[in-house]
C-alpha atoms as a PDB file:
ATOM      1  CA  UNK A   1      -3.140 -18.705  55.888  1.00  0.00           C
ATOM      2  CA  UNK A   2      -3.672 -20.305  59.325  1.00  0.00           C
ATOM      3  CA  UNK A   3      -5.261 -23.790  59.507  1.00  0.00           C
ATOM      4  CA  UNK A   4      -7.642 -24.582  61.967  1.00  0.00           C
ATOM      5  CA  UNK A   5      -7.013 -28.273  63.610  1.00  0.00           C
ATOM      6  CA  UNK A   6     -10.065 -28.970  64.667  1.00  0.00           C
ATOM      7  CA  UNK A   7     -11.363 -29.359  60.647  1.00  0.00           C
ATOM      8  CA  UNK A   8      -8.267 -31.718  60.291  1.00  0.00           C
ATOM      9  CA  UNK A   9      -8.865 -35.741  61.145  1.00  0.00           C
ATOM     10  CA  UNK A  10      -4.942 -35.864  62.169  1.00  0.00           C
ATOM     11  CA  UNK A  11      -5.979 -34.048  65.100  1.00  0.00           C
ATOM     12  CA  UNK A  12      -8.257 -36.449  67.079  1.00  0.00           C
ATOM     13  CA  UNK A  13      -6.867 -34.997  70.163  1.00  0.00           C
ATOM     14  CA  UNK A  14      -7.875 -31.452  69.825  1.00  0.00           C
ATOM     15  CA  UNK A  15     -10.899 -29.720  72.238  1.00  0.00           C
ATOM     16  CA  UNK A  16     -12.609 -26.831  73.306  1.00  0.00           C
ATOM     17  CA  UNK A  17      -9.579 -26.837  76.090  1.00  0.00           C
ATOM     18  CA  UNK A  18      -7.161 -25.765  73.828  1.00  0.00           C
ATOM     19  CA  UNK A  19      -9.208 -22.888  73.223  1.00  0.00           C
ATOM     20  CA  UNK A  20      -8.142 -19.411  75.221  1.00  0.00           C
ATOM     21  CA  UNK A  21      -9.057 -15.898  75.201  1.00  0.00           C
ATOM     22  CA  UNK A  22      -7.892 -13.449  72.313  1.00  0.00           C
ATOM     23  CA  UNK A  23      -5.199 -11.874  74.772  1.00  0.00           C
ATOM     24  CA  UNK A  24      -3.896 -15.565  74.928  1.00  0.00           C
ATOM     25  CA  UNK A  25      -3.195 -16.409  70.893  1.00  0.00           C
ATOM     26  CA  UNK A  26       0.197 -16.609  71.130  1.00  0.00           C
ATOM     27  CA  UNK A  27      -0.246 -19.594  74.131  1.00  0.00           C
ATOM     28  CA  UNK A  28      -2.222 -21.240  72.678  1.00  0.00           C
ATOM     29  CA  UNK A  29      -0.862 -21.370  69.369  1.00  0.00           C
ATOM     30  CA  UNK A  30       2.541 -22.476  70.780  1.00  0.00           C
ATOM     31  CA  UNK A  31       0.490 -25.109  72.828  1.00  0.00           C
ATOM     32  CA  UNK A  32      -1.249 -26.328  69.571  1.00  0.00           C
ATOM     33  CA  UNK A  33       2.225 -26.434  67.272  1.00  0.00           C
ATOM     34  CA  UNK A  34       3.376 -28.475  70.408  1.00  0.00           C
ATOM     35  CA  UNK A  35       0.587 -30.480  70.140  1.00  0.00           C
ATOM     36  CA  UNK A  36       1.082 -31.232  66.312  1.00  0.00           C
ATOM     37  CA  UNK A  37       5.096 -31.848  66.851  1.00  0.00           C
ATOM     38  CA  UNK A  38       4.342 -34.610  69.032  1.00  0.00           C
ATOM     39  CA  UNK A  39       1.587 -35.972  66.570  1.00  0.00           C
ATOM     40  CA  UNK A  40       4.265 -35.519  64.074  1.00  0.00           C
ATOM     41  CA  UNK A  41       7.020 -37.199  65.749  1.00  0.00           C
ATOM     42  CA  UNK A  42       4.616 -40.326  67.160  1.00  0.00           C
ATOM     43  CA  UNK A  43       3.840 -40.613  63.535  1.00  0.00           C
ATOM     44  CA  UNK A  44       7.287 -40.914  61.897  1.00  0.00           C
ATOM     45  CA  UNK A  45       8.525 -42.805  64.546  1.00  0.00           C
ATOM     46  CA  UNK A  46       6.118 -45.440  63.617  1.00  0.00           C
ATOM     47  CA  UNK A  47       6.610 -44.769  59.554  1.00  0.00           C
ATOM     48  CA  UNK A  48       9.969 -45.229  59.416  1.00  0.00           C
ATOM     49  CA  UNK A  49      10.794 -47.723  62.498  1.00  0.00           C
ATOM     50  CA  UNK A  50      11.702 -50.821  60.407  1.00  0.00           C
ATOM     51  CA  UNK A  51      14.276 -48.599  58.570  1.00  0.00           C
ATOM     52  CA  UNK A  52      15.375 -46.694  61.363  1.00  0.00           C
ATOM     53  CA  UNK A  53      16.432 -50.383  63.234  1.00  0.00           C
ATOM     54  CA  UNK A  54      17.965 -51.601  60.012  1.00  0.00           C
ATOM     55  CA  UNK A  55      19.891 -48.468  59.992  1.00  0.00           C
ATOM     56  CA  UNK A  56      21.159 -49.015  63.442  1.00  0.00           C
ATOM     57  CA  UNK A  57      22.172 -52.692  62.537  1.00  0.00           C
ATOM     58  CA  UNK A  58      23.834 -51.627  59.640  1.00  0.00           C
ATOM     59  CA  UNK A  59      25.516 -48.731  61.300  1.00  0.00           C
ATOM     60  CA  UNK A  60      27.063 -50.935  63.767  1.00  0.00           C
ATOM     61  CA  UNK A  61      28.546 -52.924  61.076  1.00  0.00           C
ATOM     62  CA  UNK A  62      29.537 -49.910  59.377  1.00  0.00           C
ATOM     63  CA  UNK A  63      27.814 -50.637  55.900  1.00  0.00           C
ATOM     64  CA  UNK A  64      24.574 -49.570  54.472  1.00  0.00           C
ATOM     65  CA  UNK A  65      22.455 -51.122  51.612  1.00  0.00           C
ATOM     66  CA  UNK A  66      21.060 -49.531  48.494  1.00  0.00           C
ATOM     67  CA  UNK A  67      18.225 -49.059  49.290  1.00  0.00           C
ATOM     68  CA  UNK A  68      18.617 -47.292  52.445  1.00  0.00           C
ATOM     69  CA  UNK A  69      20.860 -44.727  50.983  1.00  0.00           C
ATOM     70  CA  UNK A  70      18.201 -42.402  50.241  1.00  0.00           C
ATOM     71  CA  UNK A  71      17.769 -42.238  54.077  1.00  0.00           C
ATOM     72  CA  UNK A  72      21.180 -40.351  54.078  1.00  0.00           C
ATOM     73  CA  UNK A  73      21.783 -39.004  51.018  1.00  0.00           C
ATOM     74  CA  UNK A  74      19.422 -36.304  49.425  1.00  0.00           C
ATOM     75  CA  UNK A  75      18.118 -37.483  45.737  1.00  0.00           C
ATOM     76  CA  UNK A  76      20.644 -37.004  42.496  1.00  0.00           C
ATOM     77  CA  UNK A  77      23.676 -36.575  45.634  1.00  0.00           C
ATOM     78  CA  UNK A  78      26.633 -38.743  43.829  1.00  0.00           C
ATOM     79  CA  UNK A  79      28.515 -41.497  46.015  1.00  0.00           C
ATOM     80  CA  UNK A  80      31.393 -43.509  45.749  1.00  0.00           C
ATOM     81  CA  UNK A  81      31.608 -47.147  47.015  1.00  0.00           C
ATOM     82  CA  UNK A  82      33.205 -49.907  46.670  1.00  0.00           C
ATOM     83  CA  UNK A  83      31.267 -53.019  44.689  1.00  0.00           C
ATOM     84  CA  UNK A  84      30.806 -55.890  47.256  1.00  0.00           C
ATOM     85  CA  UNK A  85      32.274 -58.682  45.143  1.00  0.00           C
ATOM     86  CA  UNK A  86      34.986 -57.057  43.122  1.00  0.00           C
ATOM     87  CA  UNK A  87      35.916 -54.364  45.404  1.00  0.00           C
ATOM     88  CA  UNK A  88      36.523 -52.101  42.472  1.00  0.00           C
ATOM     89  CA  UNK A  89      35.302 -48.336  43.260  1.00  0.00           C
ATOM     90  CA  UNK A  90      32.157 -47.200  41.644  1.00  0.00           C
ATOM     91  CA  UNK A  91      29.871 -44.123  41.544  1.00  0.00           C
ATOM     92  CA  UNK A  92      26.774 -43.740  41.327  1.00  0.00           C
ATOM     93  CA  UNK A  93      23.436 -41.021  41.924  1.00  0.00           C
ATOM     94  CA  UNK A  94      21.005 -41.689  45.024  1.00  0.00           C
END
């Protein structure tokens, strides 16, 4: 079922000039899932920036917290680490 962005509020920058003639569907549909990657991207850039710099600090210093395993791990994935204090090996489920 095709979805038409101009009934969607995500799409603020949609217009009539995104609109083509029937020969030129396939442009313009490529211009408008263009147009929706870069919507996408803007927003999860923005979402996810305060976890994506902790990552990079942490990835300098080669560690990662708990709660940012999720981030590379799917859910239920088992790990293996070492406990901060102790420095026993544990396991665990993300």
């Amino acid at each position: 079922m095709k979805h038409d962005p101009r009934e969607h509020s995500l799409c603020p920058r949609y217009s009539s000039e995104h609109e083509t003639s029937p020969g030129d569907s396939t442009r313009s549909e490529v211009a408008l899932e263009i147009l929706h990657l870069r919507e996408l991207s803007t927003f999860l850039a923005e979402e996810y920036e305060s976890a994506s710099k902790k990552m990079e600090f942490l990835s300098r210093k080669k560690s990662v917290t708990f709660d940012l395993l999720w981030h590379l791990f799917p859910a239920g994935t088992e790990i293996t680490f070492k406990d901060y204090g102790s420095e026993l090996p544990c396991a665990g489920k993300v």
